[in-house]
Protein backbone atom coordinates (compact mmCIF):
# COMPACT_ATOMS: atom_id res chain seq x y z
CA UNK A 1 129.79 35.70 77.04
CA UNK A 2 131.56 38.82 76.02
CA UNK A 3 135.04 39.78 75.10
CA UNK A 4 136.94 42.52 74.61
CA UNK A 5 139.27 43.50 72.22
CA UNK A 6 142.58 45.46 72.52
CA UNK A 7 145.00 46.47 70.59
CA UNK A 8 148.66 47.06 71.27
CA UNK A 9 149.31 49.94 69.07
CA UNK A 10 148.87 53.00 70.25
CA UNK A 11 148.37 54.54 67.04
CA UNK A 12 145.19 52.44 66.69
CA UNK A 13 142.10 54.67 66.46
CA UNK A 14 139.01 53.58 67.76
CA UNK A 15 137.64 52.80 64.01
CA UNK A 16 140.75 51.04 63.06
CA UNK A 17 140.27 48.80 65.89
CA UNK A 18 136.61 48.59 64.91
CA UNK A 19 137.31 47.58 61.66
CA UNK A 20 140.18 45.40 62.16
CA UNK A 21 137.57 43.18 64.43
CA UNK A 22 134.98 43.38 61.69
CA UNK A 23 137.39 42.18 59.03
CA UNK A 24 138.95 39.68 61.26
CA UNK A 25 137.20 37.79 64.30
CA UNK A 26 133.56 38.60 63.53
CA UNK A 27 133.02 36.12 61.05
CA UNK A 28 135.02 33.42 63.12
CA UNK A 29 133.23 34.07 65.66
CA UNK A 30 129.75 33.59 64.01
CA UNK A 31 130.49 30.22 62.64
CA UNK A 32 131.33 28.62 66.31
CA UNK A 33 129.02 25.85 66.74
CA UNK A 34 126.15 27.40 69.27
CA UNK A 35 126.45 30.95 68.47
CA UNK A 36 123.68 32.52 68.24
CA UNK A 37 124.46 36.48 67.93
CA UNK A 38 127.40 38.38 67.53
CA UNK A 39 127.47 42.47 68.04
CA UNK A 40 130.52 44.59 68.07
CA UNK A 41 129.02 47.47 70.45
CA UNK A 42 130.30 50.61 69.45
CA UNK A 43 131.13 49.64 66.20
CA UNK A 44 132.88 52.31 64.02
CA UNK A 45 132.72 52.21 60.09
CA UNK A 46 134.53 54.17 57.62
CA UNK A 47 132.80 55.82 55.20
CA UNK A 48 133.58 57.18 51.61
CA UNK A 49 131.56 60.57 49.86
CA UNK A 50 132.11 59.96 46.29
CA UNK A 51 131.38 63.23 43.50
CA UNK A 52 130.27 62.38 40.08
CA UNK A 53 130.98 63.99 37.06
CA UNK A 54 127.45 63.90 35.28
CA UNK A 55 129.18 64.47 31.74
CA UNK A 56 131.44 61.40 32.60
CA UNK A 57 128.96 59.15 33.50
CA UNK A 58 126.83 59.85 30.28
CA UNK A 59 130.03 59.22 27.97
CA UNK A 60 130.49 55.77 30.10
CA UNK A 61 126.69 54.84 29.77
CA UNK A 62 126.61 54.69 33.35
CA UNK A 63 123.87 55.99 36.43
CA UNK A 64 124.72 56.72 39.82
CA UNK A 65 123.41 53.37 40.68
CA UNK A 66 125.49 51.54 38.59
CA UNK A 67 128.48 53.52 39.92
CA UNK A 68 126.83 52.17 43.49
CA UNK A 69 126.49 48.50 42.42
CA UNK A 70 129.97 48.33 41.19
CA UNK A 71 131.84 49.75 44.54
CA UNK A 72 129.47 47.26 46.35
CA UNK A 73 130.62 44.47 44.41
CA UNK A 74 134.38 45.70 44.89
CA UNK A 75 133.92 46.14 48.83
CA UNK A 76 132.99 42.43 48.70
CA UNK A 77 136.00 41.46 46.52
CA UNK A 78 138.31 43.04 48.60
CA UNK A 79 136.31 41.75 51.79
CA UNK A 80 136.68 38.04 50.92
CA UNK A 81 140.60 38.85 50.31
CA UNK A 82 140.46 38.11 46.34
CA UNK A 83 142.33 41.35 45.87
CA UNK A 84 142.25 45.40 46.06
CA UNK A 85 140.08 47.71 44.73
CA UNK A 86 141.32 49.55 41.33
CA UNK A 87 142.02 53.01 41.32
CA UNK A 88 141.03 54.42 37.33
């Protein structure tokens, strides 16, 4: 089967669309009983470049991959709707 997905806005961008569908109706649609793969095909994702301060991270303790670890953890947060990201 395949279905589309269309949104009314036309202020939508393809990657909004993309990632409203991601947020939204892929996970539905993976736990209907006898589905066996879903695929969004030409899927966009945002993306985020983040710059460290080296100085900063020493005074915190911290590595890049702890800086990593912790947005991961906050994309799922936010992902599972149990709230935003904080801004420091």
């Amino acid at each position: 089967m395949i279905a589309f997905y269309c949104a009314r806005r036309q202020a939508a961008t393809t990657c909004s669309s993309s990632n409203y569908v991601t947020i939204n109706v892929l996970d539905q649609l993976k736990r209907l009983p006898g589905t066996t793969n879903v695929q969004i095909f030409g899927a966009h994702d945002y993306a985020m470049r983040i710059w460290l301060k080296p100085d900063r991270l020493a005074q915190l303790k911290m590595t890049p991959i702890d800086v990593i670890a912790r947005g991961q953890r906050a994309e799922r947060a936010v992902r599972r709707g149990q709230g935003r990201a904080r801004r420091r």
